[in-house]
N, C-alpha and C. Protein backbone atom coordinates (compact mmCIF):
# COMPACT_ATOMS: atom_id res chain seq x y z
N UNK A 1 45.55 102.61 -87.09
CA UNK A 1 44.89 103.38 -86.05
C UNK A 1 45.87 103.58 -84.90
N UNK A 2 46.41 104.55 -84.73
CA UNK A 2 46.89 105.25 -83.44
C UNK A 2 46.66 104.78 -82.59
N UNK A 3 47.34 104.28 -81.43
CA UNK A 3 46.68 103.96 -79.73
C UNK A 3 46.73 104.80 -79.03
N UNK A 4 46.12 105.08 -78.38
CA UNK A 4 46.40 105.92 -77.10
C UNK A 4 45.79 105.52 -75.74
N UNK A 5 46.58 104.68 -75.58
CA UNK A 5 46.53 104.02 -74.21
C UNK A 5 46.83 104.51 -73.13
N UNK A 6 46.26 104.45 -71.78
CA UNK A 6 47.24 105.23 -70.92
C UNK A 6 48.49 104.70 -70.49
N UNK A 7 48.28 103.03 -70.20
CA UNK A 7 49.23 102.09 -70.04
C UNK A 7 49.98 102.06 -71.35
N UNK A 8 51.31 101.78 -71.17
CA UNK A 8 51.55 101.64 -72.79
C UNK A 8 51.80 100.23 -73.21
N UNK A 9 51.31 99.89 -74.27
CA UNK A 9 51.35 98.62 -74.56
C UNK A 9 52.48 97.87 -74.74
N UNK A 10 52.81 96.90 -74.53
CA UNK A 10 53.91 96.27 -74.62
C UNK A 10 53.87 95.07 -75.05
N UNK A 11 55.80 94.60 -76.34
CA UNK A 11 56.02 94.03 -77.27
C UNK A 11 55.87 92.75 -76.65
N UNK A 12 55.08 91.74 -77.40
CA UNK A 12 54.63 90.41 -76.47
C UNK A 12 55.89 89.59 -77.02
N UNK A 13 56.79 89.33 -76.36
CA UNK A 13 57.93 88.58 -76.37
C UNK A 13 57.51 87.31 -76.32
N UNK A 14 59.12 86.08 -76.88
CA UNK A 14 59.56 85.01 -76.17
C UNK A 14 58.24 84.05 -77.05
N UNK A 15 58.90 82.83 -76.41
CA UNK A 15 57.84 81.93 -77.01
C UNK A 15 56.12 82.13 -76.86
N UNK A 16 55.95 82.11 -75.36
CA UNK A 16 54.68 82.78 -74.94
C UNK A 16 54.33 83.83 -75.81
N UNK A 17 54.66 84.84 -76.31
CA UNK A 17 54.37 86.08 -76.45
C UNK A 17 53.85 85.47 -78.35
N UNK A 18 55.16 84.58 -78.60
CA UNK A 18 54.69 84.19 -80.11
C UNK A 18 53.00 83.37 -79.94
N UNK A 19 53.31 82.69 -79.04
CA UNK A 19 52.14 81.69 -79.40
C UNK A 19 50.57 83.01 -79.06
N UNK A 20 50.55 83.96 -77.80
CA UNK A 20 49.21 84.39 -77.79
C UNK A 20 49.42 85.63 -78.98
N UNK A 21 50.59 85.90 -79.66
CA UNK A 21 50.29 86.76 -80.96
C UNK A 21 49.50 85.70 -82.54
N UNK A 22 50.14 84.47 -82.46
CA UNK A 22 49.74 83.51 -83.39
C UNK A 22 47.89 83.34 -83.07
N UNK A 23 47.92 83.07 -81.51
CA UNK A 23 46.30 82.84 -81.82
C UNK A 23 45.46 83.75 -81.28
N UNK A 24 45.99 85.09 -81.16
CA UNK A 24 45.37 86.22 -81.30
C UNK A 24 44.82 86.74 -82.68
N UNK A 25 45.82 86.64 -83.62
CA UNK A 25 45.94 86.77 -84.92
C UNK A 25 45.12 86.07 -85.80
N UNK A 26 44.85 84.57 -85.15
CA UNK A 26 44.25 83.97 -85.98
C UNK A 26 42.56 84.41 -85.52
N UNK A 27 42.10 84.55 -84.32
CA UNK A 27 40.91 85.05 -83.51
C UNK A 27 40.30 85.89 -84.28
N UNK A 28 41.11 87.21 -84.18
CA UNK A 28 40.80 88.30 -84.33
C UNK A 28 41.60 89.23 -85.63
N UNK A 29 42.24 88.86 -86.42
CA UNK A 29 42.72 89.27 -87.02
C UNK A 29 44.14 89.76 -86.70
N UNK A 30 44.45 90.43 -85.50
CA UNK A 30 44.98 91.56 -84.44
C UNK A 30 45.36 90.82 -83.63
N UNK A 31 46.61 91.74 -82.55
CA UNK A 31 46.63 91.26 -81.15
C UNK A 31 45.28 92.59 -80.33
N UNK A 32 44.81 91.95 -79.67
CA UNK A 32 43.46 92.98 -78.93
C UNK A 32 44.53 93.94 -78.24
N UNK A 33 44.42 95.25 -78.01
CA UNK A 33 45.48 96.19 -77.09
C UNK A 33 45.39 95.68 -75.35
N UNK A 34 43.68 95.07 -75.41
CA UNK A 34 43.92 94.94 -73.53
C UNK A 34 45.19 93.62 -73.45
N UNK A 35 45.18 92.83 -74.41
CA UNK A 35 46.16 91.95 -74.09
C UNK A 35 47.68 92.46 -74.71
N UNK A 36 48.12 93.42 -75.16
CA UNK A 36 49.20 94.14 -74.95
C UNK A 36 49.38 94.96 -73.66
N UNK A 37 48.78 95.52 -73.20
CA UNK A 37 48.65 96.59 -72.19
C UNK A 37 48.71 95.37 -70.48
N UNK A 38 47.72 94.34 -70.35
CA UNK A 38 48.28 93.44 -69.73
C UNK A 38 49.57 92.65 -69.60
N UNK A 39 50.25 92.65 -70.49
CA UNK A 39 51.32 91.69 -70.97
C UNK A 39 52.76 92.38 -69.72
N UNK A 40 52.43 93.53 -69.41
CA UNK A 40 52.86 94.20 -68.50
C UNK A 40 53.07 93.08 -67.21
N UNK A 41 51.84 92.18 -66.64
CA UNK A 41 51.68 91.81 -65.66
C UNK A 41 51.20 90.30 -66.01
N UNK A 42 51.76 89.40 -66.39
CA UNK A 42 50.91 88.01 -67.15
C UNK A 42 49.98 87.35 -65.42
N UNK A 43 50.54 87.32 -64.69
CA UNK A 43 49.51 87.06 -64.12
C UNK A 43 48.55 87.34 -64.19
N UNK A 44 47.87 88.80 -64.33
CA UNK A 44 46.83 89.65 -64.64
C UNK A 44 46.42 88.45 -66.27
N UNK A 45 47.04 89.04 -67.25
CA UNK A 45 46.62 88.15 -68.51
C UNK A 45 46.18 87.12 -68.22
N UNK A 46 47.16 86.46 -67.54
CA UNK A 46 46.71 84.57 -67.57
C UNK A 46 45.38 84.24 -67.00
N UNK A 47 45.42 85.32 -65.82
CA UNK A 47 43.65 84.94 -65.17
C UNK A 47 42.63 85.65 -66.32
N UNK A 48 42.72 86.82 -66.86
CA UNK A 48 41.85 87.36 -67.16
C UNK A 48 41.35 86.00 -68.70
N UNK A 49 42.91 85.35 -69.51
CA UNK A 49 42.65 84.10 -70.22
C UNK A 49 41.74 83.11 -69.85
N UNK A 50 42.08 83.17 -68.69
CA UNK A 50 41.43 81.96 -68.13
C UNK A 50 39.82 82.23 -67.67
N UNK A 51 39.65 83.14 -66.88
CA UNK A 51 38.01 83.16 -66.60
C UNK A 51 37.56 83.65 -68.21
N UNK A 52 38.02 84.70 -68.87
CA UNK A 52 37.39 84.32 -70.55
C UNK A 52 37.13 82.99 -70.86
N UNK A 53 37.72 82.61 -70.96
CA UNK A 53 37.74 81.05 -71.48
C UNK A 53 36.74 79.76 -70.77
N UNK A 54 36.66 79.89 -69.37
CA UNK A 54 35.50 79.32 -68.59
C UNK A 54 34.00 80.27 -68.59
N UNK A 55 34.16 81.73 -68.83
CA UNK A 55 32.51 82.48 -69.09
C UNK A 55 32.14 81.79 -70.67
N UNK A 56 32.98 81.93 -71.43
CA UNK A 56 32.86 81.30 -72.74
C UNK A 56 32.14 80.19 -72.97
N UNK A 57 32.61 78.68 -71.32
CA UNK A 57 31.73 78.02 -71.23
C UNK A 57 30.39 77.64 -70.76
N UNK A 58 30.00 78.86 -70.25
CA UNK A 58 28.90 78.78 -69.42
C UNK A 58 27.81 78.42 -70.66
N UNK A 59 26.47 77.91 -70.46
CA UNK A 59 25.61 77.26 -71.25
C UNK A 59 24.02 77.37 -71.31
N UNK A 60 23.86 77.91 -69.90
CA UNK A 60 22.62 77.98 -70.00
C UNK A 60 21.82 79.19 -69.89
N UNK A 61 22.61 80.46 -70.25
CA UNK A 61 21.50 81.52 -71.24
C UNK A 61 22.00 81.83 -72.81
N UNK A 62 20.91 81.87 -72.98
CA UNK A 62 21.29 82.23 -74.47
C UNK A 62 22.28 83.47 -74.68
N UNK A 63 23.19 82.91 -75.74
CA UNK A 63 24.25 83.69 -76.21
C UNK A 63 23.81 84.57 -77.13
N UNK A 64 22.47 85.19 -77.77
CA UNK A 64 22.33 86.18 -77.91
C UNK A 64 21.58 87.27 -76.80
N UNK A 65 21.20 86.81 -75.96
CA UNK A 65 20.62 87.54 -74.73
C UNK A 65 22.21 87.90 -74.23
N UNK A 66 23.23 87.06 -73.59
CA UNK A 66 24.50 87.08 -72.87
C UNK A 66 25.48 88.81 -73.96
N UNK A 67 25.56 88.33 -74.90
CA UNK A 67 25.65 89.35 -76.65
C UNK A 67 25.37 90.70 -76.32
N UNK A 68 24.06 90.42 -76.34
CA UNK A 68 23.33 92.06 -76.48
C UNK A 68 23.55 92.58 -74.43
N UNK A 69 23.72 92.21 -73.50
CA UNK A 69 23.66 92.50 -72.19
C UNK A 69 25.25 92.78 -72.21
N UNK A 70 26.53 92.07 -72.89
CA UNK A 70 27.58 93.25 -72.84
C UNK A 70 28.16 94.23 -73.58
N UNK A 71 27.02 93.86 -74.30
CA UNK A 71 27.15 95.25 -75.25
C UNK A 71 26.67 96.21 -74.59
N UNK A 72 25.38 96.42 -73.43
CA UNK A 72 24.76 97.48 -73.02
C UNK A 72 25.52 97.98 -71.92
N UNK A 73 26.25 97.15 -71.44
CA UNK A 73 27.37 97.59 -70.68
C UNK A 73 28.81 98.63 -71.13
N UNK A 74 28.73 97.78 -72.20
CA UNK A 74 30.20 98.28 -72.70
C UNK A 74 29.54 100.33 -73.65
N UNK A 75 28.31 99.76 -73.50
CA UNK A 75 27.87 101.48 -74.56
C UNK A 75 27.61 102.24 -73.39
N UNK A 76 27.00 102.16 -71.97
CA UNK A 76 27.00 102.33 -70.94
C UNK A 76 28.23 103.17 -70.28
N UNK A 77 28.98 102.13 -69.95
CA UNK A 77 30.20 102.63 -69.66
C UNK A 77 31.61 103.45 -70.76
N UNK A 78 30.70 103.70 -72.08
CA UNK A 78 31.71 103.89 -73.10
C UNK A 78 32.70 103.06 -73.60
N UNK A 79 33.01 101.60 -73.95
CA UNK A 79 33.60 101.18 -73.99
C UNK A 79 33.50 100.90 -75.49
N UNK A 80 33.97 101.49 -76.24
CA UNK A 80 34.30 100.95 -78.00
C UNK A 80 34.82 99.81 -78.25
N UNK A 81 35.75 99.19 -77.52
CA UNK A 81 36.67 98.30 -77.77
C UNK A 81 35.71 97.29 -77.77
N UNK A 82 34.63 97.15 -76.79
CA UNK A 82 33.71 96.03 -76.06
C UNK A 82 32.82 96.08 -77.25
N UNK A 83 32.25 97.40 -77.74
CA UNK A 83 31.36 97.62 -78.55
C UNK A 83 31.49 96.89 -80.26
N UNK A 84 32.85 96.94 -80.64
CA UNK A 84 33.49 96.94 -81.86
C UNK A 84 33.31 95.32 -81.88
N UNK A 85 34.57 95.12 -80.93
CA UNK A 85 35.01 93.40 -80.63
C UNK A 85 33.48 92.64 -80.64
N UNK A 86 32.35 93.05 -79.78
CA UNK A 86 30.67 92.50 -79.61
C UNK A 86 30.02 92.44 -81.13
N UNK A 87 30.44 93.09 -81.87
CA UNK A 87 29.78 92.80 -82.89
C UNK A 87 30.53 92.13 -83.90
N UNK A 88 31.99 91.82 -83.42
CA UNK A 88 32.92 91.21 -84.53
C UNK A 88 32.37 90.14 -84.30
N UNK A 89 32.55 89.46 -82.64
CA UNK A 89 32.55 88.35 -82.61
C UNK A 89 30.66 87.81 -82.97
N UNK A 90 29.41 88.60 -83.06
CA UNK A 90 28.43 88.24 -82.94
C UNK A 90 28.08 87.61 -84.26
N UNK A 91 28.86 88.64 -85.45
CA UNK A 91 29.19 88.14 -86.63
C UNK A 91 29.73 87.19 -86.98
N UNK A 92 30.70 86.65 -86.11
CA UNK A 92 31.50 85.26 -86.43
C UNK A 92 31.02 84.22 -86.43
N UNK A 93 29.86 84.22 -84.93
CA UNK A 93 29.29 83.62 -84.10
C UNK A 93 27.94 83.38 -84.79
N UNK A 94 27.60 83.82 -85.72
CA UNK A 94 25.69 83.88 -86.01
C UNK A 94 25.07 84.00 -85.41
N UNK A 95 25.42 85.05 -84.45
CA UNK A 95 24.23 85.81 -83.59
C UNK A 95 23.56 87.09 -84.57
N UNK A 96 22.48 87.35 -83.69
CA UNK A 96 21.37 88.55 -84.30
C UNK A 96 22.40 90.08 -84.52
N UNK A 97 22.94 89.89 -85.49
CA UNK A 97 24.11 91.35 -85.95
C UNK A 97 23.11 92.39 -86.23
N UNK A 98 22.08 92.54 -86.48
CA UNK A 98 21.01 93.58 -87.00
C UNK A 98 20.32 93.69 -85.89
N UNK A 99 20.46 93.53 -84.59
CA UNK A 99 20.03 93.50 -82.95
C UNK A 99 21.54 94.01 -82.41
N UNK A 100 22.42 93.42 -82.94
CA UNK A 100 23.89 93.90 -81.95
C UNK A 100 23.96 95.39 -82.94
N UNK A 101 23.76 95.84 -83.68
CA UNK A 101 23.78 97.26 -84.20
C UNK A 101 22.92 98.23 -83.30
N UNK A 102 21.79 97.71 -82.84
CA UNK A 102 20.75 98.34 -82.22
C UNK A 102 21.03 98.56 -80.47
N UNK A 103 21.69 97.98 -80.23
CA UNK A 103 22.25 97.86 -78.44
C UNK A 103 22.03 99.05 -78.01
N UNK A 104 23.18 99.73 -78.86
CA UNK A 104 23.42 101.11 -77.61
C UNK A 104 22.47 102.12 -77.89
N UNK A 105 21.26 102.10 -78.84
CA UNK A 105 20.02 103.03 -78.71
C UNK A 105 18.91 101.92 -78.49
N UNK A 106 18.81 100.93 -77.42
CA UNK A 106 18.08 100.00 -77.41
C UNK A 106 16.22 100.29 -77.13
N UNK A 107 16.61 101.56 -76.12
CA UNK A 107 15.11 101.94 -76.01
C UNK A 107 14.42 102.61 -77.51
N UNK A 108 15.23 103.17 -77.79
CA UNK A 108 14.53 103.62 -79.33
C UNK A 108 14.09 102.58 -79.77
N UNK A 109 14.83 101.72 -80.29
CA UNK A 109 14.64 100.49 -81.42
C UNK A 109 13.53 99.88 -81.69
N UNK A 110 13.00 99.21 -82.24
CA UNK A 110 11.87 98.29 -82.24
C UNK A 110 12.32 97.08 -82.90
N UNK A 111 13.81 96.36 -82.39
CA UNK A 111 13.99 94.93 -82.99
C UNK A 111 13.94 94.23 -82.06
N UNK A 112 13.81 94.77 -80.82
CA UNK A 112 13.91 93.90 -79.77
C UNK A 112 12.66 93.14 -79.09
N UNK A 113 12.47 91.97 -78.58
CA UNK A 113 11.45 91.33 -77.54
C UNK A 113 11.45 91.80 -76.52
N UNK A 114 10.16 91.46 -75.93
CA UNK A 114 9.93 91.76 -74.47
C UNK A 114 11.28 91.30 -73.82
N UNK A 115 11.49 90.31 -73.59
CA UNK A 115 12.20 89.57 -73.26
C UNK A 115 14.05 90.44 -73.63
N UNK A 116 13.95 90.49 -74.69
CA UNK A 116 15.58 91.32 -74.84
C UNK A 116 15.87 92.73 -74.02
N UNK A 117 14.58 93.17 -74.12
CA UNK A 117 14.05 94.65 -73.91
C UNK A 117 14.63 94.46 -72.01
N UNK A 118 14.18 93.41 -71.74
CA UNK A 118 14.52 93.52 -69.64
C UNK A 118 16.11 92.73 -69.84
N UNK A 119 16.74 92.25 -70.68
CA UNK A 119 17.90 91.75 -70.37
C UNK A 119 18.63 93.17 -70.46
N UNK A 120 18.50 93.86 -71.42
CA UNK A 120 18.92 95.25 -71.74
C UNK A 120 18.77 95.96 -70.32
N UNK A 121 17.67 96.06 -70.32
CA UNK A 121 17.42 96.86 -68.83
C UNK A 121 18.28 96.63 -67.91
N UNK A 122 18.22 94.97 -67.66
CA UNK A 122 18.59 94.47 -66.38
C UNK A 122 20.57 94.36 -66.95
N UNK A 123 21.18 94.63 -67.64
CA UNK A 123 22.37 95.19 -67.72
C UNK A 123 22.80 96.32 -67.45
N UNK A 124 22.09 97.34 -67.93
CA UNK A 124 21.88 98.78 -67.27
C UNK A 124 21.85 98.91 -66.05
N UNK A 125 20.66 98.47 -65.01
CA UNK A 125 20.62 98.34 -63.92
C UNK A 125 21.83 98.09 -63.34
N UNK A 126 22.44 97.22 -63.83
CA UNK A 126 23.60 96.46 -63.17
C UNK A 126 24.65 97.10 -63.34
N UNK A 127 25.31 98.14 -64.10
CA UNK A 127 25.89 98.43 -64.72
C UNK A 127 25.92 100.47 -63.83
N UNK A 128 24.81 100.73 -63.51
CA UNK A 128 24.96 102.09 -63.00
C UNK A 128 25.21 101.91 -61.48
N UNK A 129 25.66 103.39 -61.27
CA UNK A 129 25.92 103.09 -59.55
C UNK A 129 25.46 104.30 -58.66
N UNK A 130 24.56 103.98 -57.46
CA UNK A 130 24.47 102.75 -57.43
C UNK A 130 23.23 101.68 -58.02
N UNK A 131 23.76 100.84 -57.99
CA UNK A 131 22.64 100.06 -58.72
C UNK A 131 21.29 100.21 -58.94
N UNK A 132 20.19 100.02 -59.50
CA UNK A 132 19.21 100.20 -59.66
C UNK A 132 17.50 99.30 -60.02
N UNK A 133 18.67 97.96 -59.94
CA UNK A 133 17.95 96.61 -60.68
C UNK A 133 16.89 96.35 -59.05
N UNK A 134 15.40 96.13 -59.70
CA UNK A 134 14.72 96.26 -59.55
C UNK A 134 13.87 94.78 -58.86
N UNK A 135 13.15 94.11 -57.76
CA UNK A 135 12.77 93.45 -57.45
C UNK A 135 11.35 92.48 -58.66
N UNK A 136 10.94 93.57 -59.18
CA UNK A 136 9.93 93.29 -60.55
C UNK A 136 10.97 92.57 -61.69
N UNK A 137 11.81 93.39 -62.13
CA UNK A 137 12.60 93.35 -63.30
C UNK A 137 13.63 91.57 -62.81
N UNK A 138 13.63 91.30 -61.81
CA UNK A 138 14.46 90.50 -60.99
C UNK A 138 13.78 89.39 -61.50
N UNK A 139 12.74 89.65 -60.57
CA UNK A 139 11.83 88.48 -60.71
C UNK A 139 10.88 88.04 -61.97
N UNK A 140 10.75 89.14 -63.06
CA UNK A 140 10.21 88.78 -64.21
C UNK A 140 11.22 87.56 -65.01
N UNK A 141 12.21 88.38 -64.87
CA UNK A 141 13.64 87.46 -65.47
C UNK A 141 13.55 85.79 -64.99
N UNK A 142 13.83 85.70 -64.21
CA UNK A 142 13.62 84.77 -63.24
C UNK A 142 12.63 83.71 -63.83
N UNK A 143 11.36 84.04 -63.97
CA UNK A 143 10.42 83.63 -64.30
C UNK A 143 10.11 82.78 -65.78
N UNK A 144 11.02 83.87 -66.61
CA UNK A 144 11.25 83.19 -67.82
C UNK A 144 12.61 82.77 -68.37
N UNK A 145 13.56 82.94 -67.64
CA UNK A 145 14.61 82.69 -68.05
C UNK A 145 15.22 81.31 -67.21
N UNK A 146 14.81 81.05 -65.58
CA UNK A 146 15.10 79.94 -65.01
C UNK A 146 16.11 80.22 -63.72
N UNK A 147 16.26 79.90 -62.62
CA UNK A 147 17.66 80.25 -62.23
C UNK A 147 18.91 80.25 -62.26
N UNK A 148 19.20 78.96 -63.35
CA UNK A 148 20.43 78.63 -63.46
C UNK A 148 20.98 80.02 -64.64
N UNK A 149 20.10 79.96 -65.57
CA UNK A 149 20.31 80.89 -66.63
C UNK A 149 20.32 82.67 -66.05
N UNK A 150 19.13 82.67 -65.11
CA UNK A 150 19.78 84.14 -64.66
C UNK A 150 20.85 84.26 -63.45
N UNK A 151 21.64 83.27 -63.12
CA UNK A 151 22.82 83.28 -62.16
C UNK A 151 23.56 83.70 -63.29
N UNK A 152 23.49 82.84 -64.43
CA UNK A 152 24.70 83.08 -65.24
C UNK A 152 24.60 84.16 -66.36
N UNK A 153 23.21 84.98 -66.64
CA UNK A 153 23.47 86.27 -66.97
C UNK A 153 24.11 87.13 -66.13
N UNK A 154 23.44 87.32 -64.81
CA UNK A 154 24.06 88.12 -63.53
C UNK A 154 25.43 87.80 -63.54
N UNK A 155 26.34 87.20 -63.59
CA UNK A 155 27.55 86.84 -63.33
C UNK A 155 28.12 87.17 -64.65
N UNK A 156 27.72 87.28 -65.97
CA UNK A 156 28.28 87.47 -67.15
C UNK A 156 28.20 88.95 -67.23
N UNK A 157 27.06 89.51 -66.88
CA UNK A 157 27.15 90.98 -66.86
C UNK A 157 27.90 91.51 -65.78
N UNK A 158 28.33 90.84 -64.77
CA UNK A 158 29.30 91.64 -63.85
C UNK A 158 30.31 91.53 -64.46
N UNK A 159 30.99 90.47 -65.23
CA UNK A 159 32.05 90.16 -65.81
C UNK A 159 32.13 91.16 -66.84
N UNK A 160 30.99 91.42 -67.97
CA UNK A 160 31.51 92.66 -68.67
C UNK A 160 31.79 93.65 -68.05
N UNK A 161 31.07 94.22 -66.68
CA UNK A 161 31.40 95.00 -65.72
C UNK A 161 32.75 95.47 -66.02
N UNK A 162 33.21 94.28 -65.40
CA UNK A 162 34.56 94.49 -65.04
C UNK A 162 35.47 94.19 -66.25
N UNK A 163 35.16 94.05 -66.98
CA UNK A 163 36.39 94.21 -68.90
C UNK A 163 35.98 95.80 -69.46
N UNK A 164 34.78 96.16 -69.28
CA UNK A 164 34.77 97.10 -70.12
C UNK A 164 35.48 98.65 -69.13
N UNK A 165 35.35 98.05 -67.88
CA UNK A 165 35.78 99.27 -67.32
C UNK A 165 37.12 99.47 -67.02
N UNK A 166 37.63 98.27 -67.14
CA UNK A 166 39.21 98.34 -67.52
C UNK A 166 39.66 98.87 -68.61
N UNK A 167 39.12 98.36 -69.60
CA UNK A 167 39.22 98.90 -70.78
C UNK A 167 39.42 100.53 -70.88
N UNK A 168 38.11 101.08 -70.28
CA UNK A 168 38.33 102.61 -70.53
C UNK A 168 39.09 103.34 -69.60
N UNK A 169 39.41 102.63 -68.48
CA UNK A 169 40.27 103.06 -67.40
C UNK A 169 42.06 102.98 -68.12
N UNK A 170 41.79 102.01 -69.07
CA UNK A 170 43.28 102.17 -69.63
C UNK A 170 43.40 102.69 -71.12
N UNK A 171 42.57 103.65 -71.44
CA UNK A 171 42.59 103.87 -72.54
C UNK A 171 42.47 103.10 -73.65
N UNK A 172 41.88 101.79 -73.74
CA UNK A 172 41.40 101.11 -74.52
C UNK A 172 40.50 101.50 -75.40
N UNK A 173 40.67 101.77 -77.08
CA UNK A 173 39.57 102.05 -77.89
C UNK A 173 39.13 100.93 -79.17
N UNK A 174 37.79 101.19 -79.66
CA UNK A 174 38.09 100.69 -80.66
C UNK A 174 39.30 100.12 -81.48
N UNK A 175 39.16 99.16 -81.92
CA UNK A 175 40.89 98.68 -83.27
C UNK A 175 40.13 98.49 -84.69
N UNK A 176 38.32 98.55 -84.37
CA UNK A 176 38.53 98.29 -85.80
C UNK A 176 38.25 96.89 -86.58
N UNK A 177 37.86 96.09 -85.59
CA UNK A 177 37.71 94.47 -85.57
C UNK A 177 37.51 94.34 -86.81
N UNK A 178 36.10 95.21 -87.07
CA UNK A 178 34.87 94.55 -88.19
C UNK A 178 34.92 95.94 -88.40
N UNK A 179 35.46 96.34 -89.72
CA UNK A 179 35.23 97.46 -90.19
C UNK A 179 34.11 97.90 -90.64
N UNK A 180 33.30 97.09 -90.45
CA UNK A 180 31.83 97.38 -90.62
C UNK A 180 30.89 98.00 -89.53
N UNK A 181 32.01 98.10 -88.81
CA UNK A 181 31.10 98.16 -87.30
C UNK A 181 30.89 99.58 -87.06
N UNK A 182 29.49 99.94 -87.09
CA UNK A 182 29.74 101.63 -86.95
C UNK A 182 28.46 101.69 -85.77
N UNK A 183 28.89 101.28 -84.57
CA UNK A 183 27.91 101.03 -83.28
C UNK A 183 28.22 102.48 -82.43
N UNK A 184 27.37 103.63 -82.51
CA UNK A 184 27.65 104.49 -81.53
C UNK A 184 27.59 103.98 -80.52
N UNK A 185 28.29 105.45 -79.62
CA UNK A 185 27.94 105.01 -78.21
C UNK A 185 26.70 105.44 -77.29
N UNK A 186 26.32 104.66 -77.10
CA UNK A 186 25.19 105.56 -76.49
C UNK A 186 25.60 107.50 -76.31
N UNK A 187 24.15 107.50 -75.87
CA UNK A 187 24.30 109.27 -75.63
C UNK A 187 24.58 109.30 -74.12
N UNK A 188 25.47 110.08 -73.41
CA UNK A 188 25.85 110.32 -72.16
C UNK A 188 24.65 110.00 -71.30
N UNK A 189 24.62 109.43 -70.16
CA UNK A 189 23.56 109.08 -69.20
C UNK A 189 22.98 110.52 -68.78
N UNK A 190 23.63 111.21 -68.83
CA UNK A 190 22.60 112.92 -68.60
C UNK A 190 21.71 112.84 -69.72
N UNK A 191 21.91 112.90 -71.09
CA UNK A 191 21.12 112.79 -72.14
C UNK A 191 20.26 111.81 -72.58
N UNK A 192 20.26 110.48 -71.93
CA UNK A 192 19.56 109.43 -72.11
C UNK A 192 18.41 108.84 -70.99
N UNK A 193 18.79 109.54 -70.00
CA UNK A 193 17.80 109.68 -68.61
C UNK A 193 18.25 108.46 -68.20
N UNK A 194 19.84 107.71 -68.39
CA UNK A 194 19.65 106.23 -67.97
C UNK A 194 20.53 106.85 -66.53
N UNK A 195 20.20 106.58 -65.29
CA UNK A 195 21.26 106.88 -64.11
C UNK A 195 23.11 106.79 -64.60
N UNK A 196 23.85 108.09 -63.85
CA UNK A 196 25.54 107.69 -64.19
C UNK A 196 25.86 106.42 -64.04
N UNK A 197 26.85 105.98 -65.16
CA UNK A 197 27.32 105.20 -64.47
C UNK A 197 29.33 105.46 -63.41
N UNK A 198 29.23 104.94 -62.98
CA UNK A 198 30.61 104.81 -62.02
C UNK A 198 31.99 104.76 -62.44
């Protein structure tokens, strides 16, 4: 698959460069392009390693609610790479893969719970600009999910926020993770009545 990045990606050198190609490789099959296209700036990499690696630990919402909320981001904002990679890893992971297919036409669907149905929402919300998340939708969450658990959805969905829109800001596409993965993208926010996003 062709890249077409806007940044251009670059050859991950030197010992460093062997070791995150070795356990890139082993991850994902691949080196991911955002971590070529970073490699430009390792500071940039090393933090973006590092808060991955501490959201990774967060614990108290469920990782298929956390799943399906950056996926609605990443179909939202167009992000394939987010879209592809979300269902590689949901697959790896034994999360609901026949729910992560369904993301980016989520209002159509009928696999989802009440409950999935407002995490969806409340990613959307979060996700258009300007925002749109709702004092009801806030507080329903809240209610059943706990506060610790919706600090740390809210904070996980800003975090896809901010990967997937890098992503398309640098020409990041699909690679192809899970060749199985055939997740449109949503339909343009004019066509879906969901507000632009930013």
């Amino acid at each position: 698959m062709a890249s077409r990045t806007r940044i251009p990606k670059a050859e991950l050198t030197g010992i460093y460069g062997a070791m995150v190609k070795r356990m890139s490789r082993k991850m994902f099959g691949d080196v991911p392009e955002p971590v070529e296209v970073a490699w430009h700036n390792r500071k940039v990499l090393n933090f973006s390693f590092s808060l991955g690696r501490k959201v990774q630990k967060w614990d108290h919402c469920d990782e298929n609610l956390k799943s399906f909320a950056h996926m609605a981001v990443a179909s939202l904002v167009g992000c394939s790479f987010c879209l592809d990679l979300g269902y590689f890893q949901a697959h790896n992971e034994g999360l609901d893969v026949t729910k992560a297919r369904e993301v980016p036409r989520w209002r159509e669907s009928d696999v989802f719970t009440p409950l999935e149905r407002d995490v969806l929402e409340y990613a959307e919300a979060m996700t258009t600009t300007p925002l749109t998340v709702t004092d009801e939708l806030s507080a329903s969450l809240l209610e059943r999910l706990g506060p610790a658990a919706m600090v740390e959805l809210t904070v996980y969905i800003a975090f896809a926020n901010m990967a997937t829109r890098a992503n398309v800001a640098q020409g990041v596409e699909s690679q192809g993770f899970s060749a199985e993965c055939e997740i449109p993208l949503a339909a343009t926010p004019e066509k879906s009545g969901v507000a632009s996003a930013a």
